[in-house]
Structure formats: structure tokens, C-alpha cells
PDB file of N, CA and C in Angstrom:
ATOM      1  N   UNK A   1       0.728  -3.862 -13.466  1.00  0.00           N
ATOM      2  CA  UNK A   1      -0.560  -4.286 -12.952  1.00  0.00           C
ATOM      3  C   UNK A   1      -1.490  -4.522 -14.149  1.00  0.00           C
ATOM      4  N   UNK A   2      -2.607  -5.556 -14.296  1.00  0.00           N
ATOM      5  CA  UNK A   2      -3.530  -6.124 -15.227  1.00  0.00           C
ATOM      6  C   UNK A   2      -4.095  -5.113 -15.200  1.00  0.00           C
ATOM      7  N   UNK A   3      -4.773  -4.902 -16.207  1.00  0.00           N
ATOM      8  CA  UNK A   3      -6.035  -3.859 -16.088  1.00  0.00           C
ATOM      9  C   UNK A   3      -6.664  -4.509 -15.202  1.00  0.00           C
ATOM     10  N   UNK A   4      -7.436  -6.370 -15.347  1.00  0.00           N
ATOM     11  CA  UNK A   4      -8.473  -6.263 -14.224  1.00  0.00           C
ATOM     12  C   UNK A   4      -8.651  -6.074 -12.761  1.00  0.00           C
ATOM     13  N   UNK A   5      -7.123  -6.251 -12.940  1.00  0.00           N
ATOM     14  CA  UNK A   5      -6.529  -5.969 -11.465  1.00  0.00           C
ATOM     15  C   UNK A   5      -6.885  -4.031 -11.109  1.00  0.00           C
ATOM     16  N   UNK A   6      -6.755  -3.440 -12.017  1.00  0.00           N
ATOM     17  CA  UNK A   6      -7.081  -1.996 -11.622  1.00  0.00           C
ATOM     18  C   UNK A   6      -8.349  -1.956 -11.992  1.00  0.00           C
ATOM     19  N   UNK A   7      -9.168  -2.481 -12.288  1.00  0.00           N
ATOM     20  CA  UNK A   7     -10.721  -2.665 -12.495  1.00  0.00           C
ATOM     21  C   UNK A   7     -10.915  -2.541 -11.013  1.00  0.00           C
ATOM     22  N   UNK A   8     -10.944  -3.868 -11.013  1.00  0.00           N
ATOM     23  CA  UNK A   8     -10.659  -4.063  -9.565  1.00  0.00           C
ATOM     24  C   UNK A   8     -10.653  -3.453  -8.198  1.00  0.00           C
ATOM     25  N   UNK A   9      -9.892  -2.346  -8.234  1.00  0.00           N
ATOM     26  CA  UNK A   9      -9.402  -1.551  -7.009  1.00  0.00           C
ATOM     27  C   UNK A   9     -10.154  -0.417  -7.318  1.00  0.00           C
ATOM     28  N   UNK A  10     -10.661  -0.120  -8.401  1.00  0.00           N
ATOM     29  CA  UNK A  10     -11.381   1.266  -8.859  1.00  0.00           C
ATOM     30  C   UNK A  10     -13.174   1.294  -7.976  1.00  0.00           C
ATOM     31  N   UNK A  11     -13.098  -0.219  -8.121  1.00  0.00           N
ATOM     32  CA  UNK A  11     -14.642  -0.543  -7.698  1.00  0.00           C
ATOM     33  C   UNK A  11     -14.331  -0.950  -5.777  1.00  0.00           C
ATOM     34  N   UNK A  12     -13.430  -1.061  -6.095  1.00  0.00           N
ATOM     35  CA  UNK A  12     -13.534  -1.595  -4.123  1.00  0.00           C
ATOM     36  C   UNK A  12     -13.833  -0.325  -3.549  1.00  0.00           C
ATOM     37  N   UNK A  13     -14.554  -0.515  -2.668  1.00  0.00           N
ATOM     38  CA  UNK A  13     -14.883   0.639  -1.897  1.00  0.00           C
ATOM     39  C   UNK A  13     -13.936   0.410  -0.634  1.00  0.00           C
ATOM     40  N   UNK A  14     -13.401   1.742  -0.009  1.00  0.00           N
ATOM     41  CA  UNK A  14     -12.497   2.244   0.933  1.00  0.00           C
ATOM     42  C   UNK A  14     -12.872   0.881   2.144  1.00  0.00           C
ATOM     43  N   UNK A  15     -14.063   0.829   2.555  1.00  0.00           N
ATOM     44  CA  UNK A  15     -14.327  -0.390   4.004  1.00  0.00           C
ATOM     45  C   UNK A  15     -13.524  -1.588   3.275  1.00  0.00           C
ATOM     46  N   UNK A  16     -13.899  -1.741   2.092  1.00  0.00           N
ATOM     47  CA  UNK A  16     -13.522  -2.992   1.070  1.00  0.00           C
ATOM     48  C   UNK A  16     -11.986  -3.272   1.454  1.00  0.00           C
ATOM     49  N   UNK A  17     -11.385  -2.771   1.297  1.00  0.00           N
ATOM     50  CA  UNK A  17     -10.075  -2.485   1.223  1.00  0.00           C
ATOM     51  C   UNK A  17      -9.471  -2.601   2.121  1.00  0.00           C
ATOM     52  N   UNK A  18     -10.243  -1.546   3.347  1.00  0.00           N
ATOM     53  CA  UNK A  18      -9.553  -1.741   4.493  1.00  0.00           C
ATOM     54  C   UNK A  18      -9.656  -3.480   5.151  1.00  0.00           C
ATOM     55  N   UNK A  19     -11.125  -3.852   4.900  1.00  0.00           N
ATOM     56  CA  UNK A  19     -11.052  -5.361   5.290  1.00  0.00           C
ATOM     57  C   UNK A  19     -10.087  -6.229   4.426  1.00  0.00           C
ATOM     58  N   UNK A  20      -9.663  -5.889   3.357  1.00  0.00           N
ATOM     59  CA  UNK A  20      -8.862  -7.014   2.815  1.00  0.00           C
ATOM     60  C   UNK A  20      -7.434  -6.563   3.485  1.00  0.00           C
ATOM     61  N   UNK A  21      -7.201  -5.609   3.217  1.00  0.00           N
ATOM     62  CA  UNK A  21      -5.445  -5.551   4.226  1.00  0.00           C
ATOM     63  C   UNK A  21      -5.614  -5.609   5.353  1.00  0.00           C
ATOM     64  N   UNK A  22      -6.388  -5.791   6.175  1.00  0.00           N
ATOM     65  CA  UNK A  22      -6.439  -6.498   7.632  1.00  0.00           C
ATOM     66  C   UNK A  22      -6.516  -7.508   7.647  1.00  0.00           C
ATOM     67  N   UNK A  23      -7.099  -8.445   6.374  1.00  0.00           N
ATOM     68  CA  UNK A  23      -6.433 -10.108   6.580  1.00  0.00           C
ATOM     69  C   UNK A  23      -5.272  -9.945   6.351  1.00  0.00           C
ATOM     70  N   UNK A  24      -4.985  -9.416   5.293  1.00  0.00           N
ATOM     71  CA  UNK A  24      -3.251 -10.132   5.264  1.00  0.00           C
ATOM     72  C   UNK A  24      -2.733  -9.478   6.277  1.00  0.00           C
ATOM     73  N   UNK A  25      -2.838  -8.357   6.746  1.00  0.00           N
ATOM     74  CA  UNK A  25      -2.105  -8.277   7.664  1.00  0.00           C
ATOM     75  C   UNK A  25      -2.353  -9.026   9.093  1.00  0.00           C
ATOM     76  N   UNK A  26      -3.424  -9.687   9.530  1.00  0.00           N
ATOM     77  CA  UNK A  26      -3.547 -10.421  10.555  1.00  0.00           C
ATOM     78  C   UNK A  26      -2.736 -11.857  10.163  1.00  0.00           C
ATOM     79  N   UNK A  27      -3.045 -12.351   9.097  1.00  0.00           N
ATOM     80  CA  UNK A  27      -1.976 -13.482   8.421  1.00  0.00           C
ATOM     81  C   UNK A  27      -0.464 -13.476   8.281  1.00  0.00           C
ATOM     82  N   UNK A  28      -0.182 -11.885   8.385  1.00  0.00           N
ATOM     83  CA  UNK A  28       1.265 -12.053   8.477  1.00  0.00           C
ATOM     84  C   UNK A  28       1.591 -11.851   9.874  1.00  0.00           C
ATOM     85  N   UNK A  29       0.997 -11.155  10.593  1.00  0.00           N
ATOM     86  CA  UNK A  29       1.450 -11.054  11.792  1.00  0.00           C
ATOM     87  C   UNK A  29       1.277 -12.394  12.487  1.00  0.00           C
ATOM     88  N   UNK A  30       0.142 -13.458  12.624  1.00  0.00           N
ATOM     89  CA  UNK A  30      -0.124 -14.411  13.217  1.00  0.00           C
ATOM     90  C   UNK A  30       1.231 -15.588  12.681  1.00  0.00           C
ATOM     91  N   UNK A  31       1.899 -15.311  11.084  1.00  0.00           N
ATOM     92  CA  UNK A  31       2.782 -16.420  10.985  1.00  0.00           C
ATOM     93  C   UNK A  31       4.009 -15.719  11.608  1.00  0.00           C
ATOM     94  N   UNK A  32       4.085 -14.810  11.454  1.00  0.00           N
ATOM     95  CA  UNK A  32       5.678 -14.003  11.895  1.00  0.00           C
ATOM     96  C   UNK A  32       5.664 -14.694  13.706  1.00  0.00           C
ATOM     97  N   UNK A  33       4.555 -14.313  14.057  1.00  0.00           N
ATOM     98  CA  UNK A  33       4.002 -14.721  15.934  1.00  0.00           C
ATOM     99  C   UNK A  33       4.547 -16.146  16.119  1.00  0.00           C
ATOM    100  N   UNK A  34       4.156 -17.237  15.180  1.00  0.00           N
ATOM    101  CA  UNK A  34       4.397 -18.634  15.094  1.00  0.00           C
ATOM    102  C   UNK A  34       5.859 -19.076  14.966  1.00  0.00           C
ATOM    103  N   UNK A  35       6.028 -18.248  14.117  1.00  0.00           N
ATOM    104  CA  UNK A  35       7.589 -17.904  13.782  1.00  0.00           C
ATOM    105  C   UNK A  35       8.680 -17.924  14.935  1.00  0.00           C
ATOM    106  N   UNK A  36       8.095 -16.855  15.617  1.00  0.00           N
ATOM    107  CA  UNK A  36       9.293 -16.315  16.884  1.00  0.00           C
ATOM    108  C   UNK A  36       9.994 -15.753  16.298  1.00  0.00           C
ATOM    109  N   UNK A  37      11.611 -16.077  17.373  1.00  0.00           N
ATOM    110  CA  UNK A  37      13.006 -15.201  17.016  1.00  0.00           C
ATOM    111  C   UNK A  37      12.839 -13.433  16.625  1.00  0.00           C
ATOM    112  N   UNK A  38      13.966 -13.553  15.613  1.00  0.00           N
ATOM    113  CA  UNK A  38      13.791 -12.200  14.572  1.00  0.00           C
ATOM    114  C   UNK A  38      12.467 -11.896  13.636  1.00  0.00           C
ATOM    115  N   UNK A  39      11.173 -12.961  14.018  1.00  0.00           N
ATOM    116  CA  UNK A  39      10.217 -12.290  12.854  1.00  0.00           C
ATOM    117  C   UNK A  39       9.634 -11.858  14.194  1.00  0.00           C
ATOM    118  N   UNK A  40       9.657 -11.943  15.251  1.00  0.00           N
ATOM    119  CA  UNK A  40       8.817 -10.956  16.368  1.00  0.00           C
ATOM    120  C   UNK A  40       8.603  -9.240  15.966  1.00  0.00           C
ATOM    121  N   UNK A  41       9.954  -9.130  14.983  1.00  0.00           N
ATOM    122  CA  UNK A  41       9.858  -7.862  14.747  1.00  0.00           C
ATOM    123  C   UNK A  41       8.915  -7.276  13.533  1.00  0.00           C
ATOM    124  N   UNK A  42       8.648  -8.119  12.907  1.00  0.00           N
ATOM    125  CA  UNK A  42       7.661  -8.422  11.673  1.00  0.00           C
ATOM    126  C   UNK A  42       5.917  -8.428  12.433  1.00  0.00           C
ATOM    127  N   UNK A  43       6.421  -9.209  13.395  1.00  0.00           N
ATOM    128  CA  UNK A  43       4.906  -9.491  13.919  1.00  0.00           C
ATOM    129  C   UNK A  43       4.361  -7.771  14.873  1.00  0.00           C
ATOM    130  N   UNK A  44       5.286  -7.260  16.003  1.00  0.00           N
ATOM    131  CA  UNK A  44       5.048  -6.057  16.022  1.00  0.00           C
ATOM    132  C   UNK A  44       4.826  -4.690  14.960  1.00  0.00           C
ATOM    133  N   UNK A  45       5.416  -5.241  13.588  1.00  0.00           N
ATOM    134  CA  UNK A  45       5.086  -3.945  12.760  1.00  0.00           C
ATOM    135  C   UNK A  45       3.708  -4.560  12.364  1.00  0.00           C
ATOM    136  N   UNK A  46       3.401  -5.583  11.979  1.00  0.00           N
ATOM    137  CA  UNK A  46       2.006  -5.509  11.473  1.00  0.00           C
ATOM    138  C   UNK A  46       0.938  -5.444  12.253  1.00  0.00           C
ATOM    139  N   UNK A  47       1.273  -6.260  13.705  1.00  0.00           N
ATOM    140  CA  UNK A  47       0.099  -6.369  15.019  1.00  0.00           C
ATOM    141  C   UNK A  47      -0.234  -5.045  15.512  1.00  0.00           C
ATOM    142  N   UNK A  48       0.246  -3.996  14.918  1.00  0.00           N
ATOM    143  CA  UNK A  48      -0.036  -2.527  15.174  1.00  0.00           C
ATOM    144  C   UNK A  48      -1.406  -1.781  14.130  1.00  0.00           C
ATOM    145  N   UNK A  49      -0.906  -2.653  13.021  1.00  0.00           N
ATOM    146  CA  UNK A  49      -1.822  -1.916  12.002  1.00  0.00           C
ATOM    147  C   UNK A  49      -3.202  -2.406  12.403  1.00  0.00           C
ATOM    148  N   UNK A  50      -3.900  -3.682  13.155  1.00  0.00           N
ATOM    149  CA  UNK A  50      -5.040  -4.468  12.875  1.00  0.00           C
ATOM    150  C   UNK A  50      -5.901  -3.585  13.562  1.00  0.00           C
ATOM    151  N   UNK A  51      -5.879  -2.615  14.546  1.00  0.00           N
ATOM    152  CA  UNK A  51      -6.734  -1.748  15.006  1.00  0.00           C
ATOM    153  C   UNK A  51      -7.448  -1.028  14.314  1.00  0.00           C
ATOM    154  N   UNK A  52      -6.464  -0.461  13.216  1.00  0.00           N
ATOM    155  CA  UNK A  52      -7.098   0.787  12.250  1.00  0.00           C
ATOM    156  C   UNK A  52      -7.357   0.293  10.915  1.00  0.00           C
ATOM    157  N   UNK A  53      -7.340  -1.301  10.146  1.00  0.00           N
ATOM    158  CA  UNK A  53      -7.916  -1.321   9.881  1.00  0.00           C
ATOM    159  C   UNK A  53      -9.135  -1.825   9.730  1.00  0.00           C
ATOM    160  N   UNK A  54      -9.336  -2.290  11.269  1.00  0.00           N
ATOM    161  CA  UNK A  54     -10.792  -2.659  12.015  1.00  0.00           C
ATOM    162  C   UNK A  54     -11.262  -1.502  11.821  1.00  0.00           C
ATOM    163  N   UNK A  55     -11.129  -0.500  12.309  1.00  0.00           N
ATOM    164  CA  UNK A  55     -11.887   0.501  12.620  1.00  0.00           C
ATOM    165  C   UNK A  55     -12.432   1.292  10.907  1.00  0.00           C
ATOM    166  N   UNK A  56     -11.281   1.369  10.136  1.00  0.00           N
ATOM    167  CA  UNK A  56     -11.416   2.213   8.858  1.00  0.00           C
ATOM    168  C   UNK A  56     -12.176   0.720   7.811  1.00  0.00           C
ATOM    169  N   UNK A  57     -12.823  -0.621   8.142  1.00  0.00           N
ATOM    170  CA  UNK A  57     -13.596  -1.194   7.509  1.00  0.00           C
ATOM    171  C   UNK A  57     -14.748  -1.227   7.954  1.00  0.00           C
ATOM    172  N   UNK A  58     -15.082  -0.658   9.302  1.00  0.00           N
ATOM    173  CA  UNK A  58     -16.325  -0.632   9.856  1.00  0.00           C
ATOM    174  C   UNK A  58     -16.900   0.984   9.944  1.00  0.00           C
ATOM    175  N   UNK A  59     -15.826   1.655   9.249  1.00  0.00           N
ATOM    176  CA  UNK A  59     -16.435   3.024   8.673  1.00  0.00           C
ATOM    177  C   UNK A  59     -16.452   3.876   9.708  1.00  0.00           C
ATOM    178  N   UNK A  60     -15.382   3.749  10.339  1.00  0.00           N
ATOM    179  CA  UNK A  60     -15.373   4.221  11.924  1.00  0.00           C
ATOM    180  C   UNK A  60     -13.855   4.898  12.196  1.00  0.00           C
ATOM    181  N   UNK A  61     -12.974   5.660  10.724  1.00  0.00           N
ATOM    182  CA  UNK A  61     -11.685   5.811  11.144  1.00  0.00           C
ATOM    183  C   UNK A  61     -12.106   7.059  11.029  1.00  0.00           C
ATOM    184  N   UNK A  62     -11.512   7.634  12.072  1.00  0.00           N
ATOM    185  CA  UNK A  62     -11.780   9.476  11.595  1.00  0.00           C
ATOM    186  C   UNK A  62     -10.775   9.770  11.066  1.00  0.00           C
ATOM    187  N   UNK A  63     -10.606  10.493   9.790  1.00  0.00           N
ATOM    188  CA  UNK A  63      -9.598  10.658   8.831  1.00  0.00           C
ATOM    189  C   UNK A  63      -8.949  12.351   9.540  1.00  0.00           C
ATOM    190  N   UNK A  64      -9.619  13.074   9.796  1.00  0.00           N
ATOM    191  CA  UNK A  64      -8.839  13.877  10.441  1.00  0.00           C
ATOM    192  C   UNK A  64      -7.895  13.664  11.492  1.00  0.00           C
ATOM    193  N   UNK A  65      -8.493  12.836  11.949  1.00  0.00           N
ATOM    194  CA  UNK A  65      -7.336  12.301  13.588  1.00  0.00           C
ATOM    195  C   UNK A  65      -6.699  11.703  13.327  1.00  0.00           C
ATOM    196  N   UNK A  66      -6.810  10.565  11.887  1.00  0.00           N
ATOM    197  CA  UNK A  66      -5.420   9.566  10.945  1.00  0.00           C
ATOM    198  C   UNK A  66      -4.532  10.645  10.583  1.00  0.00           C
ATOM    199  N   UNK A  67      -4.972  11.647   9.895  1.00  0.00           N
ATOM    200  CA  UNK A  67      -3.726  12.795   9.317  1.00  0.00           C
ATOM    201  C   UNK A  67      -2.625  13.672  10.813  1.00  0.00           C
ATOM    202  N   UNK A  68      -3.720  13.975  11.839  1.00  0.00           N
ATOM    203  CA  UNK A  68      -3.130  13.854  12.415  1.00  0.00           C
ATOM    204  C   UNK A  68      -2.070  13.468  13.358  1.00  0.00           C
ATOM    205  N   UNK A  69      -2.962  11.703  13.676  1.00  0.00           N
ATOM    206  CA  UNK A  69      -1.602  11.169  14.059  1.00  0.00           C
ATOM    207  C   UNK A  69      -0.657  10.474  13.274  1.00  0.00           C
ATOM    208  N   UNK A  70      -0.985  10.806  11.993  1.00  0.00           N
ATOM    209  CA  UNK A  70       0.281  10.553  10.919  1.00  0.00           C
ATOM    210  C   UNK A  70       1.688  11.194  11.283  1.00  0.00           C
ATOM    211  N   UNK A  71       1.176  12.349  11.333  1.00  0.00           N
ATOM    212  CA  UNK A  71       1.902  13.477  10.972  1.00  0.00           C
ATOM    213  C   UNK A  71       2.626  13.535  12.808  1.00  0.00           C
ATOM    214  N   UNK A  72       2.101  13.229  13.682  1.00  0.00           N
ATOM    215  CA  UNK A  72       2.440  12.995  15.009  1.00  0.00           C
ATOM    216  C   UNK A  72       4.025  11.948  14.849  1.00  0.00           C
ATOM    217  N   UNK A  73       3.304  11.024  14.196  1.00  0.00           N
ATOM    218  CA  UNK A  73       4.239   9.500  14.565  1.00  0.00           C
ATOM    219  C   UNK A  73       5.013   9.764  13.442  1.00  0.00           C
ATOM    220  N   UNK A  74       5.479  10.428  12.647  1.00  0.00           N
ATOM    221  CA  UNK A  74       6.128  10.594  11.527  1.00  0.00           C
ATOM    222  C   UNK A  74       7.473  11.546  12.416  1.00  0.00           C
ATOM    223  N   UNK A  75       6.765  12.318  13.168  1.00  0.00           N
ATOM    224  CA  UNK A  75       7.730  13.390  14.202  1.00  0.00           C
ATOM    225  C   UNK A  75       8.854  12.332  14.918  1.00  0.00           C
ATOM    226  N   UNK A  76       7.641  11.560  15.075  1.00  0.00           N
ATOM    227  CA  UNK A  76       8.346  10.914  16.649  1.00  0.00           C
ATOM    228  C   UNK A  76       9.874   9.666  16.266  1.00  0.00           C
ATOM    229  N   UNK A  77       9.605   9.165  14.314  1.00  0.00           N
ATOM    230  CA  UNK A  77      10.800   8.299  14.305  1.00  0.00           C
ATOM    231  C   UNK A  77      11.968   8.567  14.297  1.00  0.00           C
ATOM    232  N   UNK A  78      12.876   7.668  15.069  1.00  0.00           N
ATOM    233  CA  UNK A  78      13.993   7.987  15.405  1.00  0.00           C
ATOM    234  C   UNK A  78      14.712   6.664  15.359  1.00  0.00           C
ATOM    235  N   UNK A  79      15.700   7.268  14.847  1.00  0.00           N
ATOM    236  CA  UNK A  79      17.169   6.053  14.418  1.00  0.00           C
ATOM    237  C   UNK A  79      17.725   5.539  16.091  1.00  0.00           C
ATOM    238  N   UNK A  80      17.098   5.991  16.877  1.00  0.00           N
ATOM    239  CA  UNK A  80      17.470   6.364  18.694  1.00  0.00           C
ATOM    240  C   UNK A  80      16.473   5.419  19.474  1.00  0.00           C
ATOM    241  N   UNK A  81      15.561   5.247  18.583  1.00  0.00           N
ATOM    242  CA  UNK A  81      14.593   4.038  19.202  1.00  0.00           C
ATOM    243  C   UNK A  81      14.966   2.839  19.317  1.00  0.00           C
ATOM    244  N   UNK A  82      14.271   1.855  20.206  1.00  0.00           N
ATOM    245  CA  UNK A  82      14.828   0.063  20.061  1.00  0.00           C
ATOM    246  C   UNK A  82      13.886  -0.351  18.778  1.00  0.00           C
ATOM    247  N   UNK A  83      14.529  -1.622  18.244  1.00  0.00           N
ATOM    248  CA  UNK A  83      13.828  -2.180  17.200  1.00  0.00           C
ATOM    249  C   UNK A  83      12.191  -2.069  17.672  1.00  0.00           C
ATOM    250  N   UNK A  84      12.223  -2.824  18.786  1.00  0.00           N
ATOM    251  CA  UNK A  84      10.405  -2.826  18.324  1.00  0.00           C
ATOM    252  C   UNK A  84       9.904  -1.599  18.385  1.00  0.00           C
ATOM    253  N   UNK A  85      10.245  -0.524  19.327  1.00  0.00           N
ATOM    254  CA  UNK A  85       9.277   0.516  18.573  1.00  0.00           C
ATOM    255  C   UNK A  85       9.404   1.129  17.541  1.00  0.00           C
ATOM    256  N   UNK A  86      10.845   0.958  16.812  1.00  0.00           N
ATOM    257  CA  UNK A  86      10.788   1.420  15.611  1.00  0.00           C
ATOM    258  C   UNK A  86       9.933   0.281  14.775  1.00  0.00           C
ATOM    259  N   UNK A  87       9.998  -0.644  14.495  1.00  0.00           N
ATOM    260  CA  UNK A  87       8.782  -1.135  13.950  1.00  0.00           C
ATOM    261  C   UNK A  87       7.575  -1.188  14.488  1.00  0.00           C
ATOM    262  N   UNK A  88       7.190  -0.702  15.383  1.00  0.00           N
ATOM    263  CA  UNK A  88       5.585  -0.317  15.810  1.00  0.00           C
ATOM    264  C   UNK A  88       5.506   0.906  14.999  1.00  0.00           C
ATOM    265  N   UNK A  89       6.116   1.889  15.279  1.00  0.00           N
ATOM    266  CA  UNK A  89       5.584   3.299  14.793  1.00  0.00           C
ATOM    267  C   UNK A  89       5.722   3.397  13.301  1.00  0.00           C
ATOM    268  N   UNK A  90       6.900   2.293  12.778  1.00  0.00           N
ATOM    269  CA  UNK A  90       7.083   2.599  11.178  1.00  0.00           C
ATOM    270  C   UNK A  90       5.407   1.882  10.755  1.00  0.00           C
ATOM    271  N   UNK A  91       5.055   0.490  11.427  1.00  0.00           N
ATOM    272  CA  UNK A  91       3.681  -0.364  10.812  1.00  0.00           C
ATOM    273  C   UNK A  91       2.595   0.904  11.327  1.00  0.00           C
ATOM    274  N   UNK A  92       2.168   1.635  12.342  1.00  0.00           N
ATOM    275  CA  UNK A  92       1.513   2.316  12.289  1.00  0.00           C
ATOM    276  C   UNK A  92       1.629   3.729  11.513  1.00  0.00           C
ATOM    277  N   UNK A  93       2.802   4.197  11.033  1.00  0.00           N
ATOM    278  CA  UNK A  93       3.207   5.213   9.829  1.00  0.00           C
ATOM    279  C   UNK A  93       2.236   5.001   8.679  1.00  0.00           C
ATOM    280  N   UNK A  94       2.565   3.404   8.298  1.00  0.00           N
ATOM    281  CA  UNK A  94       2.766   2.761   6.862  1.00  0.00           C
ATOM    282  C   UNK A  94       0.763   2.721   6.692  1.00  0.00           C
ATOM    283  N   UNK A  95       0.280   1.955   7.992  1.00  0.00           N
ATOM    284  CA  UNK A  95      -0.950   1.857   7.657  1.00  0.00           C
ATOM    285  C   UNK A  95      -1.768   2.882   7.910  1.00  0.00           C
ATOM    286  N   UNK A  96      -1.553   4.432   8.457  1.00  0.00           N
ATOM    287  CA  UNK A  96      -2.168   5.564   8.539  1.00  0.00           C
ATOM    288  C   UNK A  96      -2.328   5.982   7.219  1.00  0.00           C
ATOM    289  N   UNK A  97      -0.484   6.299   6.640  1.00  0.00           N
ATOM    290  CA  UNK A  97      -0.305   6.363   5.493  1.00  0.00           C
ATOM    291  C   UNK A  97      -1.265   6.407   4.561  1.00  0.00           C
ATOM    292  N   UNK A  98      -1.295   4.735   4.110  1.00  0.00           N
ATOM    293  CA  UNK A  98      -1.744   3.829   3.091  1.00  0.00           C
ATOM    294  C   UNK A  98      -3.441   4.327   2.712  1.00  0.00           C
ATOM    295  N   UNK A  99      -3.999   4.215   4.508  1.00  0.00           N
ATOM    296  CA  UNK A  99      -5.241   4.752   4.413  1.00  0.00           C
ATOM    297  C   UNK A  99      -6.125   6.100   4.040  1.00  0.00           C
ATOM    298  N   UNK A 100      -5.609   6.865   4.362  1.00  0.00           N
ATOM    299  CA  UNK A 100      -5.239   8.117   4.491  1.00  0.00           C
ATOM    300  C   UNK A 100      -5.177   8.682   2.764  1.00  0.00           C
ATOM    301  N   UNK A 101      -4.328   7.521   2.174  1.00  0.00           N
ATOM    302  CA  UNK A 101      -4.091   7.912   0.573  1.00  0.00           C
ATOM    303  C   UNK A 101      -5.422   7.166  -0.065  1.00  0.00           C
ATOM    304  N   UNK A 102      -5.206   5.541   0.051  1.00  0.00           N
ATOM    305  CA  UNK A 102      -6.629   5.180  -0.841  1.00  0.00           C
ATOM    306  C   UNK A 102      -7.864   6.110  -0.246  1.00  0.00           C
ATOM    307  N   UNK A 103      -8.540   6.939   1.055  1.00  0.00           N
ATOM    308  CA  UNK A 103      -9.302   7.243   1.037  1.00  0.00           C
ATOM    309  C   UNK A 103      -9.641   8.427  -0.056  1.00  0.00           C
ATOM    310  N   UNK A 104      -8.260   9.192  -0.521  1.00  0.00           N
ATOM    311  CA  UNK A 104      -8.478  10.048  -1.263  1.00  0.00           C
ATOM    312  C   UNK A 104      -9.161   9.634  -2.905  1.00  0.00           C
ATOM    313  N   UNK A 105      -9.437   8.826  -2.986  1.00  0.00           N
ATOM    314  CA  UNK A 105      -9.743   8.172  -4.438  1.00  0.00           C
ATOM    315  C   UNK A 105     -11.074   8.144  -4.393  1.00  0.00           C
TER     316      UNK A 105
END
């Protein structure tokens, strides 16, 4: 990574952040959607995340209830599930996750 690139991320503030990975992730989910077939499964892992990070750019995620249901949906994956909910719960894992960590910075 560039330094200005970690310039960069040092100064974004947490809403910052969360609004920029909710475009791409609305951009990937909307082409995966266009897509069809096998990216349906692409489009359910990301069309999961756009809730939270609506909510965690409008300063509105409660981080206690993210750790919690981290730690919930982390219980719940299973090799026993059908594809799409295993990619629902892995895209909602990934973006609890994600958030959950940059907030610590």
C-alpha cells in the first residue's frame, strides 16, 4: 500500500468509510444482479451487507449489537447450509467483521 493511500484511510472517518464500501458494495451486488446465473450468489453475499453499511455511515450502527451479532452469525455457519445462506451469513460475517475492526482505529 502507498503511503498516500494510508494517509488516506488514517484521515477517513469511520461514517467515511462506511459510505464508501456501501458503494462498491451496492455496485457489485447491482452487476452480479444483472449478471444472473451463478453470480446470484455474489449478489446475495453483498445485498446483505448494504443495510449496515447504511446504518454505520449515518452513525446509527450500535457496535455492541454488531459484536454481538457477529459473534451470533459466526455460531450459526455451517458447511450444512444451501449456498445462498451460506453466502448471506458469510457477506453479513465479513461486513460486521470489517466494521467492527475499522471502528477500533
Amino acid at each position: 500500500m502507498r503511503l498516500l493511500d494510508l494517509l488516506k484511510e488514517v484521515k477517513e472517518s469511520f461514517q467515511e468509510f462506511a459510505e464508501t464500501r456501501g458503494k462498491g458494495a451496492t455496485k457489485i451486488a447491482d452487476n452480479a444482479h444483472e449478471k444472473g446465473g451463478l453470480s446470484l450468489l455474489t449478489w446475495h453475499h453483498f445485498k446483505v451487507k448494504l443495510p449496515y453499511y447504511k446504518k454505520a455511515a449515518e452513525g446509527k450502527l450500535d457496535m455492541e449489537a454488531a459484536k454481538k451479532e457477529f459473534d451470533e452469525t459466526y455460531k450459526k455457519i455451517s458447511s450444512d447450509m444451501s449456498q445462498i445462506d451460506f453466502q448471506r451469513e458469510m457477506g453479513r460475517l465479513e461486513v460486521l467483521g470489517e466494521l467492527l475492526i475499522r471502528n477500533k482505529k
